[in-house]
C-alpha atoms as a PDB file:
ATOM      1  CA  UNK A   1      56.879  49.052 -46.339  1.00  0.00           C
ATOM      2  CA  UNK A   2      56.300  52.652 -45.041  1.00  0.00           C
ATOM      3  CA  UNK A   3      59.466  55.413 -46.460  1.00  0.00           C
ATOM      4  CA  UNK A   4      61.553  56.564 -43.996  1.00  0.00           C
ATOM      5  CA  UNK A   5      60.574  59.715 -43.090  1.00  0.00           C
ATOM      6  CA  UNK A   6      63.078  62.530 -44.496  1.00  0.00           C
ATOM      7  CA  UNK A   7      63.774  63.563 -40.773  1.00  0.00           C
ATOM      8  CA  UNK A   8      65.044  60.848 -39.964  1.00  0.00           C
ATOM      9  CA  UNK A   9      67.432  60.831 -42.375  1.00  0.00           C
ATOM     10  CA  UNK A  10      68.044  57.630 -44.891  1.00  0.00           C
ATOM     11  CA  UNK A  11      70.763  55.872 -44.305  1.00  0.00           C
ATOM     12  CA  UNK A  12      73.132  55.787 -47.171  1.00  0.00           C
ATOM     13  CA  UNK A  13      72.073  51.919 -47.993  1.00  0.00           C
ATOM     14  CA  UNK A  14      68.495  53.038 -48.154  1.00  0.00           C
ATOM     15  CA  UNK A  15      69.210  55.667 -50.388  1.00  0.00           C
ATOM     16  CA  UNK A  16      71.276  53.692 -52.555  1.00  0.00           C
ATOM     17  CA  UNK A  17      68.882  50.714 -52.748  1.00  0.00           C
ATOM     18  CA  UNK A  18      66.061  53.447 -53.956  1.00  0.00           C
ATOM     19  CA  UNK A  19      68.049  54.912 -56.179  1.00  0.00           C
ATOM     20  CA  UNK A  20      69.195  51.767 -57.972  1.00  0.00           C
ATOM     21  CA  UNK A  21      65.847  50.456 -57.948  1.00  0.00           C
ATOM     22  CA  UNK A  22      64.857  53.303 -59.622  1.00  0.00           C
ATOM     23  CA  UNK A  23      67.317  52.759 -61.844  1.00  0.00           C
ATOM     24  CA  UNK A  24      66.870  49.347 -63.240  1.00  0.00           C
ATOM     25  CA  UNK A  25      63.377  50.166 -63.369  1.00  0.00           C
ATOM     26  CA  UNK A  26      63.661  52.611 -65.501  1.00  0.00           C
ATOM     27  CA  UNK A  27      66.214  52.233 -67.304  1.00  0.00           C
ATOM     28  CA  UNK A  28      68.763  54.822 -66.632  1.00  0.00           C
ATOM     29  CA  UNK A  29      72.332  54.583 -66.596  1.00  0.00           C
ATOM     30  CA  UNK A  30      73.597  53.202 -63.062  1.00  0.00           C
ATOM     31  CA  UNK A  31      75.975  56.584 -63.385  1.00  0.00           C
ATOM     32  CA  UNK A  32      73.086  58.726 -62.785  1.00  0.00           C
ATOM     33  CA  UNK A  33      72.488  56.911 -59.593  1.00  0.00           C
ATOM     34  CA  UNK A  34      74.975  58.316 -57.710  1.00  0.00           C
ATOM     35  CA  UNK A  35      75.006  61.774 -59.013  1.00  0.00           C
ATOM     36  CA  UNK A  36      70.738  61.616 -57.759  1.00  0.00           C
ATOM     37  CA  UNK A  37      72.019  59.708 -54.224  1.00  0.00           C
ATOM     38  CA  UNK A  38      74.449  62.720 -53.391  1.00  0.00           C
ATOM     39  CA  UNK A  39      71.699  65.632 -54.182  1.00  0.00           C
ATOM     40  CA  UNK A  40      69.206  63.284 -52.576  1.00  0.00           C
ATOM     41  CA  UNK A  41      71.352  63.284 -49.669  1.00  0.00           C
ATOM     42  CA  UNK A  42      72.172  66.885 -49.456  1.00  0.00           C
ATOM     43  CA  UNK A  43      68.579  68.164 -49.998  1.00  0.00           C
ATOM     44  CA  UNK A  44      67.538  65.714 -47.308  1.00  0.00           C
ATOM     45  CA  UNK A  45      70.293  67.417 -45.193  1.00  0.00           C
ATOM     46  CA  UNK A  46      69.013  70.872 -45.890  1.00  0.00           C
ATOM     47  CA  UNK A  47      65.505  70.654 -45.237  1.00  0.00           C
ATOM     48  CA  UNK A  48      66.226  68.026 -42.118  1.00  0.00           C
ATOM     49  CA  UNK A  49      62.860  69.078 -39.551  1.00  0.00           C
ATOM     50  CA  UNK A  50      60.987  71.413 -42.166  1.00  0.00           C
ATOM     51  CA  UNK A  51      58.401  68.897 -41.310  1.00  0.00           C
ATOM     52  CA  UNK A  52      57.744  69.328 -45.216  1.00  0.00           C
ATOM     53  CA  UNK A  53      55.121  65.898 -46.139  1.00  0.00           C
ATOM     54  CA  UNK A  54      56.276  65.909 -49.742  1.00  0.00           C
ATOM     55  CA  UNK A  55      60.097  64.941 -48.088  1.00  0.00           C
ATOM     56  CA  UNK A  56      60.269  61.212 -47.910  1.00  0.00           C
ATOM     57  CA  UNK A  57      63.073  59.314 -49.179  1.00  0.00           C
ATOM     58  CA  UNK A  58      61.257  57.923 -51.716  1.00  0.00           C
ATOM     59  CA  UNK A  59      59.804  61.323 -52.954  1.00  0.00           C
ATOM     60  CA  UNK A  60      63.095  62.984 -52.584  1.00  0.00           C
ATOM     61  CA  UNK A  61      64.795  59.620 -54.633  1.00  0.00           C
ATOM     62  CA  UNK A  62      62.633  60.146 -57.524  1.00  0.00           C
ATOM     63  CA  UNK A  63      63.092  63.631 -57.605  1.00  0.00           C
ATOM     64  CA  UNK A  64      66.484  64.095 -57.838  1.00  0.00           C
ATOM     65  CA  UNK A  65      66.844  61.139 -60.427  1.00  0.00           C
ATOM     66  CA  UNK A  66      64.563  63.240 -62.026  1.00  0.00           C
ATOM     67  CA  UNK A  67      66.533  66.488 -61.605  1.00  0.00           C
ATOM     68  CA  UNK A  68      70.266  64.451 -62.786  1.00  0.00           C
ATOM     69  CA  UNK A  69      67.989  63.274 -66.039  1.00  0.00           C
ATOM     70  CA  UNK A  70      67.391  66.346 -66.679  1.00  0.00           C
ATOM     71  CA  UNK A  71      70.751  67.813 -65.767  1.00  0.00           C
ATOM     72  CA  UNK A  72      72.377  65.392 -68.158  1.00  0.00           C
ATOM     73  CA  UNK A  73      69.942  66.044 -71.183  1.00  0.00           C
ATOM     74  CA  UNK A  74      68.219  63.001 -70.673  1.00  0.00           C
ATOM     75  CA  UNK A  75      64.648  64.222 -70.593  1.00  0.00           C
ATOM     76  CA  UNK A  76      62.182  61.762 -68.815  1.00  0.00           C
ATOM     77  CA  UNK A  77      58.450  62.577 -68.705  1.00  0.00           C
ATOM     78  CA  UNK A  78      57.474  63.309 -64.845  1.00  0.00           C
ATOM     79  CA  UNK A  79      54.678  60.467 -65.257  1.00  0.00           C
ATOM     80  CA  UNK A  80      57.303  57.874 -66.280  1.00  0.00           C
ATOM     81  CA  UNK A  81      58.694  58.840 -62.202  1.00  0.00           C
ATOM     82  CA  UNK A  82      55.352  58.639 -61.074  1.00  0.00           C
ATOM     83  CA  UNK A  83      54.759  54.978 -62.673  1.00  0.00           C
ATOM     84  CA  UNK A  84      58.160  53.709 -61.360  1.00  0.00           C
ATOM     85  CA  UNK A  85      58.019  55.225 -57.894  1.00  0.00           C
ATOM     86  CA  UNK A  86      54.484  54.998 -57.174  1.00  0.00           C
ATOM     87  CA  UNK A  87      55.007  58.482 -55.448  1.00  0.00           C
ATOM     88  CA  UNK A  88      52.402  61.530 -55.973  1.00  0.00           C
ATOM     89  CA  UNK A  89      52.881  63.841 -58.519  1.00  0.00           C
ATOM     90  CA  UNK A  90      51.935  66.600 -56.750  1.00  0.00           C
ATOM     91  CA  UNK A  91      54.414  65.911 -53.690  1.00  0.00           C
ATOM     92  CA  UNK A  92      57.024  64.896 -56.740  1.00  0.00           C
ATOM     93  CA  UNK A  93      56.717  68.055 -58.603  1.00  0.00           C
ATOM     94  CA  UNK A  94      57.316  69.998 -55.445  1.00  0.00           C
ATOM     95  CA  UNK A  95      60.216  68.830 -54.568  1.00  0.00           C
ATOM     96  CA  UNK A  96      61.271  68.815 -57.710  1.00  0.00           C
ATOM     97  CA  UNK A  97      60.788  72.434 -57.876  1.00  0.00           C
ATOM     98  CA  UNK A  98      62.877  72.733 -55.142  1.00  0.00           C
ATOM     99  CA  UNK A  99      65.802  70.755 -56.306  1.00  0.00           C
ATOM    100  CA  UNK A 100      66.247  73.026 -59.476  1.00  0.00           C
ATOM    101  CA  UNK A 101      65.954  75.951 -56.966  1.00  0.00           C
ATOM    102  CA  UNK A 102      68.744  74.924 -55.394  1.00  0.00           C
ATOM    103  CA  UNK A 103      70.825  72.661 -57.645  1.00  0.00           C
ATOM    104  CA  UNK A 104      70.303  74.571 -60.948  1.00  0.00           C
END
C-alpha cells in the first residue's frame, strides 16, 4: 500500500494506526504514541503543499516517534526507525531535522 501523501493530509485513524504500529513494533511505550501522533499531525499541518518528497505519513510517523524518544530520554538508534518503518534514512533524517527545529 502506497503512504498517503502528506498533502493530503492523514486522517487521524491513519495516523494513529502508523503510529501504533510503530509502536508494537518497536517496542515503545503506547504513551509515546500519542505525544508522536499530535507533532506528526501538526508538522503535517505546517508544511501542508511544500511539495517536500521526504513528507509522507509514514516518513513524518517515524520521525516524530523518533523525535518523542528522544524528547523523553529514550534514545533509539535512527537505523532501529529505518528497520521498523522501512522508510529512507535520508528522507527520515530530514525530517527529523526539521522536527527538532521546530519542536525543540
Amino acid at each position: 500500500r502506497i503512504p498517503p501523501r502528506f498533502n493530503k493530509n492523514p486522517t487521524d485513524e491513519e495516523l494513529a494506526s502508523l503510529t501504533t504500529r510503530l509502536c508494537s513494533k518497536m517496542q515503545i511505550p503506547s504513551d509515546f504514541s500519542a505525544q508522536a501522533r499530535e507533532i506528526a499531525k501538526d508538522l503535517m499541518w505546517h508544511n501542508a503543499g511544500g511539495g517536500r518528497s521526504a513528507m509522507t505519513a509514514d516518513v513524518v510517523t517515524a520521525a516524530c516517534l523518533f523525535f518523542t524518544c528522544e524528547e523523553r530520554g529514550s534514545r533509539r538508534l535512527l537505523k532501529e526507525f529505518v528497520a521498523a518503518s522501512h522508510c529512507d534514512i535520508e528522507k527520515l533524517r530530514s525530517v527529523i531535522s526539521l522536527t527538532r527545529a521546530r519542536y525543540s
